[in-house]
N, C-alpha and C. Protein backbone atom coordinates (compact mmCIF):
# COMPACT_ATOMS: atom_id res chain seq x y z
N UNK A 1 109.85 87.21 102.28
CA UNK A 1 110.73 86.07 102.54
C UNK A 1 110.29 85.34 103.79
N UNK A 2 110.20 84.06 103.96
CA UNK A 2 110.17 82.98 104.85
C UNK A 2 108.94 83.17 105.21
N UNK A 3 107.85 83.13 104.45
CA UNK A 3 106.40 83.03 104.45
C UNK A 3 105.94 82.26 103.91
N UNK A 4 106.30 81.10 103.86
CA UNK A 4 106.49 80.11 102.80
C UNK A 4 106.43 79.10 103.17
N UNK A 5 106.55 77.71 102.52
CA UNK A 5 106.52 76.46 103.21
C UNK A 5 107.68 76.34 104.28
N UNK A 6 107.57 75.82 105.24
CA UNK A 6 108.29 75.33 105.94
C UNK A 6 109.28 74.15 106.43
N UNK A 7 110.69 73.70 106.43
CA UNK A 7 110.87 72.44 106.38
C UNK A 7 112.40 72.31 107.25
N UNK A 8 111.95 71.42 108.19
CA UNK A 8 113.19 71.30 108.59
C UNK A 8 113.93 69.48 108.14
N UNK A 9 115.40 69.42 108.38
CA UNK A 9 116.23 68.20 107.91
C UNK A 9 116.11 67.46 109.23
N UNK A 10 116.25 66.10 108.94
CA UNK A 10 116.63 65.19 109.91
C UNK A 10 117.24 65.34 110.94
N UNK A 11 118.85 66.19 110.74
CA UNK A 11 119.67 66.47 111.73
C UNK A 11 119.18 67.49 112.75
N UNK A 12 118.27 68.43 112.64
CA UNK A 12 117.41 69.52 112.93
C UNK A 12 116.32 68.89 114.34
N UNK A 13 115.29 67.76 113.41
CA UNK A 13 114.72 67.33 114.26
C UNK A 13 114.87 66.39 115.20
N UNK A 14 116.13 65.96 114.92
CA UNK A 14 117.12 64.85 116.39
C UNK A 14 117.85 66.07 117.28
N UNK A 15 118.67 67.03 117.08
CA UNK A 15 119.05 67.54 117.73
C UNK A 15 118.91 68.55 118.56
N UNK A 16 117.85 69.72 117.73
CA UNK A 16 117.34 70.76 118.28
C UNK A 16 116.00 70.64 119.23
N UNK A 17 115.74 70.94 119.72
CA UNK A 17 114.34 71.14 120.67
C UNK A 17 113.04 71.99 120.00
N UNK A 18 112.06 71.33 119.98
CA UNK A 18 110.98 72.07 119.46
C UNK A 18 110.75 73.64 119.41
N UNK A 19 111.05 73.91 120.39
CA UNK A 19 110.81 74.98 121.34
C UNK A 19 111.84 76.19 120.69
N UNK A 20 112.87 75.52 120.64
CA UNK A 20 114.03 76.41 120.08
C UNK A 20 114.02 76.53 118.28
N UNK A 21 113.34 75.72 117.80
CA UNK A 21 112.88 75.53 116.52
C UNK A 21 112.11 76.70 115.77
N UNK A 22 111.47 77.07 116.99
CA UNK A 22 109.93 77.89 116.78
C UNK A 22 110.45 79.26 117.19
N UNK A 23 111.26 79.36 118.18
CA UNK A 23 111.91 80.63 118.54
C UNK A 23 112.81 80.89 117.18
N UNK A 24 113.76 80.18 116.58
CA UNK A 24 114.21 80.61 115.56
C UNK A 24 113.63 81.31 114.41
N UNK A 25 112.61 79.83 114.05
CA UNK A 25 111.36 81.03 112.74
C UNK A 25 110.57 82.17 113.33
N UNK A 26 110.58 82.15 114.44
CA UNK A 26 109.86 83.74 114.91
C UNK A 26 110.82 84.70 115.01
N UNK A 27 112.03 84.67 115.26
CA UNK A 27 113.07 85.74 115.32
C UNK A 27 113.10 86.17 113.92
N UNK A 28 113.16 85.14 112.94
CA UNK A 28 113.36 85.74 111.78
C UNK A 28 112.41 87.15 111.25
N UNK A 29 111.31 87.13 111.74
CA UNK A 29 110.29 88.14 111.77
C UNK A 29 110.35 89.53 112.33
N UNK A 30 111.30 89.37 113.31
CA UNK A 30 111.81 90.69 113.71
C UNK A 30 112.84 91.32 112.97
N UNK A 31 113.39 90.97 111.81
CA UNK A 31 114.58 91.64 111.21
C UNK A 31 113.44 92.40 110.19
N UNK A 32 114.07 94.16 109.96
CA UNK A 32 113.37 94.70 108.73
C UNK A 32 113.67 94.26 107.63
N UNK A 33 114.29 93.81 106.97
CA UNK A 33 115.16 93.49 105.80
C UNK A 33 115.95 91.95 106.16
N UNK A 34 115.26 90.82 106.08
CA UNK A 34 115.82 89.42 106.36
C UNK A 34 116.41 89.28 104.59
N UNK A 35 117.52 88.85 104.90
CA UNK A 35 118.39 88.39 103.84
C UNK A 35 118.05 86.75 103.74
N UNK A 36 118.28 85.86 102.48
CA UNK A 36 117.88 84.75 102.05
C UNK A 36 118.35 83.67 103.02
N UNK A 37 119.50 83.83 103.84
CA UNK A 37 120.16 82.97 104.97
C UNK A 37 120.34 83.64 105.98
N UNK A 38 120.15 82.65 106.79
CA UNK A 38 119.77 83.39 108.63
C UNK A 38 120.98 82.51 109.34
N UNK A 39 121.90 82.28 110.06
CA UNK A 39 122.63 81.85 110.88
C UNK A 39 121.98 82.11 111.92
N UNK A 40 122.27 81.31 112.88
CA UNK A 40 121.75 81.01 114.08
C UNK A 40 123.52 80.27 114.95
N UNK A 41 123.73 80.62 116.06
CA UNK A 41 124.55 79.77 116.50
C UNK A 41 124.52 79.43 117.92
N UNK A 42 124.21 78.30 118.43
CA UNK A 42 123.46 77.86 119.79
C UNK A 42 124.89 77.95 120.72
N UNK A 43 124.59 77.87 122.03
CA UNK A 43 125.80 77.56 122.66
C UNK A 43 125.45 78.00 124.28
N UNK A 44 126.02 77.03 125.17
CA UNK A 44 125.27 77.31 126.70
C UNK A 44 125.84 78.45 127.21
N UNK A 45 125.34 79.23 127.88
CA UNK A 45 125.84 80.42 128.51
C UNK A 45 125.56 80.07 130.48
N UNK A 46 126.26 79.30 131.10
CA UNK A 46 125.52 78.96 132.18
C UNK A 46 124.68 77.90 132.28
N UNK A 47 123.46 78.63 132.78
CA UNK A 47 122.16 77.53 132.95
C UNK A 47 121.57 78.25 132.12
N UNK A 48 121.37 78.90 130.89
CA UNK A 48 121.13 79.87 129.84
C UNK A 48 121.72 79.21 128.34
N UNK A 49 120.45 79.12 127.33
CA UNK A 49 120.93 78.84 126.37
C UNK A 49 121.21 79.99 125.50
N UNK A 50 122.37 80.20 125.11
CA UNK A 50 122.57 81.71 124.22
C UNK A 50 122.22 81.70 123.05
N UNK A 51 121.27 82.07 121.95
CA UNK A 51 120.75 81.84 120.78
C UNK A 51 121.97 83.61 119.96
N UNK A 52 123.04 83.35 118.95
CA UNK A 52 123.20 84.82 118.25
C UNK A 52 122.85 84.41 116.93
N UNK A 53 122.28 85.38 116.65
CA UNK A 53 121.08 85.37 115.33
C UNK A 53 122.35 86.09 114.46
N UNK A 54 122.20 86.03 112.84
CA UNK A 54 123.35 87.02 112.07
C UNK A 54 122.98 86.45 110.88
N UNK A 55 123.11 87.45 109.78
CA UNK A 55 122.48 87.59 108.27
C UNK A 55 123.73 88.96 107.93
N UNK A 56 123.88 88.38 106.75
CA UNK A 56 125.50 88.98 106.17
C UNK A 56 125.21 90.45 105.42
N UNK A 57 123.69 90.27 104.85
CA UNK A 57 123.48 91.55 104.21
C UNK A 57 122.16 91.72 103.76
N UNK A 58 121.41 92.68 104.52
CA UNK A 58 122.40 93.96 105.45
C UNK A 58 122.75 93.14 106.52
N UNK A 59 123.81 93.98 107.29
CA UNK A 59 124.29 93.25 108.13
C UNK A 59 123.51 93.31 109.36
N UNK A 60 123.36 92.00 110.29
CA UNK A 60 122.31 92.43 111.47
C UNK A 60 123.47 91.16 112.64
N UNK A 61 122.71 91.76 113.78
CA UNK A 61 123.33 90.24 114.35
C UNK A 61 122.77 90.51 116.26
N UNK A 62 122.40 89.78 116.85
CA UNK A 62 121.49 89.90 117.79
C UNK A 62 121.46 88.71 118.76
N UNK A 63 121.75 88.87 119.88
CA UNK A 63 121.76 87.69 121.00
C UNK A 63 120.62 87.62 121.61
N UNK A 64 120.29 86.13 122.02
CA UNK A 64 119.20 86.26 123.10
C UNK A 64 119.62 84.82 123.87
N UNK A 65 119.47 85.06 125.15
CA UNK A 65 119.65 84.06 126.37
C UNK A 65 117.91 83.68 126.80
N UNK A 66 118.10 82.32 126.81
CA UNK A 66 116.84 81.58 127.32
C UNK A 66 116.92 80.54 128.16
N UNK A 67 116.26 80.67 129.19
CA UNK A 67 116.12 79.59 130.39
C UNK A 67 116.61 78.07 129.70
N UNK A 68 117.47 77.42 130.40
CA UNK A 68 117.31 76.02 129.37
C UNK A 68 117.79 75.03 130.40
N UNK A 69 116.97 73.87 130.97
CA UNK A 69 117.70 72.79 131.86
C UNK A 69 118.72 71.77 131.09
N UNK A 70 118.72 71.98 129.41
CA UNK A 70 119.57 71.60 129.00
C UNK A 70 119.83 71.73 127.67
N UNK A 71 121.13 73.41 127.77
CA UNK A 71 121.94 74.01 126.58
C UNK A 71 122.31 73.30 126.06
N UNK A 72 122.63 73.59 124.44
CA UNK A 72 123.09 72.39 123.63
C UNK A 72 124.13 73.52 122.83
N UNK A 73 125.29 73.05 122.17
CA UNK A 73 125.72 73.95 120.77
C UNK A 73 125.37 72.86 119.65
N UNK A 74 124.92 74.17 118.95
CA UNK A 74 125.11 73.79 117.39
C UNK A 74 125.17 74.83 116.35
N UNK A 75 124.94 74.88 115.66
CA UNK A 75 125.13 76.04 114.35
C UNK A 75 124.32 75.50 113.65
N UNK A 76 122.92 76.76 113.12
CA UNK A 76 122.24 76.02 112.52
C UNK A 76 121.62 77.17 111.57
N UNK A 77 121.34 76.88 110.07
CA UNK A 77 121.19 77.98 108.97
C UNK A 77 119.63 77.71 108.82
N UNK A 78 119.19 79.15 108.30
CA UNK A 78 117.68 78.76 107.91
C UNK A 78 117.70 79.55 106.40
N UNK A 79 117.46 78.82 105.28
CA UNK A 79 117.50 78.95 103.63
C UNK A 79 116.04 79.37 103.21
N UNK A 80 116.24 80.51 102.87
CA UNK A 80 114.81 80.70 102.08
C UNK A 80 115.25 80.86 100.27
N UNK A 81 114.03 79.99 100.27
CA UNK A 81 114.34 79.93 98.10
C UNK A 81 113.18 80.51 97.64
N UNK A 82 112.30 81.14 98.14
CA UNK A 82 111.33 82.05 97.54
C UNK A 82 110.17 81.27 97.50
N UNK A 83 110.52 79.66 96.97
CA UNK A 83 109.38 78.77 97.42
C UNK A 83 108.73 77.98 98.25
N UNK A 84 110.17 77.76 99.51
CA UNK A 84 109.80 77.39 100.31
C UNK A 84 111.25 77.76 101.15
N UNK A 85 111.33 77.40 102.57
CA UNK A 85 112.52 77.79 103.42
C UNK A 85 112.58 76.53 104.26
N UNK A 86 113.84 76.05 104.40
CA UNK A 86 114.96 75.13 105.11
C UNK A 86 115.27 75.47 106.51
N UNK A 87 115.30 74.86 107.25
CA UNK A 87 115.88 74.74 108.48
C UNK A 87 117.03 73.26 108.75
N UNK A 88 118.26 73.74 108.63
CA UNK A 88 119.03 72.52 108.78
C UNK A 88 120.74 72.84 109.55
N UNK A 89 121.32 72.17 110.42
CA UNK A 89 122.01 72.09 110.50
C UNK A 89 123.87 72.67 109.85
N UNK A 90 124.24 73.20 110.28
CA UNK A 90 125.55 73.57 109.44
C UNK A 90 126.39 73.04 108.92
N UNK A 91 126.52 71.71 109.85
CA UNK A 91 126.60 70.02 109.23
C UNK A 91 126.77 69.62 108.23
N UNK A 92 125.15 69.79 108.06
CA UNK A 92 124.42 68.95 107.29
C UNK A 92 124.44 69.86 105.36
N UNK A 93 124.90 70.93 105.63
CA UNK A 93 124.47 71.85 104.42
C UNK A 93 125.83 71.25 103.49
């Protein structure tokens, strides 16, 4: 799963930061067992952007804080369809 084409939505590439884009599809790589949807939910912690990662089954769920001169929230899902995988907004779905 998520070895595949890659694609993110409009709302994705106005709002999110490159940087945080790329940290997302690489986290996904650390789960043993990634389920077809990945939640992601952004949100400032400080001067710290708090990234919690979570996939419903199996169940996983995992924080990480990253330097950021400027935290943003959003909620943002990453869809894998076997042929290719989504990056978009919670919005936007």
């Amino acid at each position: 799963m998520f070895n595949n084409q890659r694609y993110i939505t409009r709302g994705i590439d106005a709002e999110i930061p490159f940087e945080l884009q790329v940290f997302m599809w690489e986290s996904i790589s650390l789960i043993p067992e990634p389920d077809y949807l990945q939640i992601f939910k952004l949100e400032p912690f400080g001067t710290m952007q708090r990234i919690t990662h979570e996939q419903e089954q199996p169940p996983f769920r995992r924080e990480y804080l990253i330097p950021s001169d400027n935290p943003i929230t959003q909620k943002v899902y990453i869809i894998d369809s076997d042929t290719y995988s989504t990056m978009l907004l919670a919005s936007e779905y």
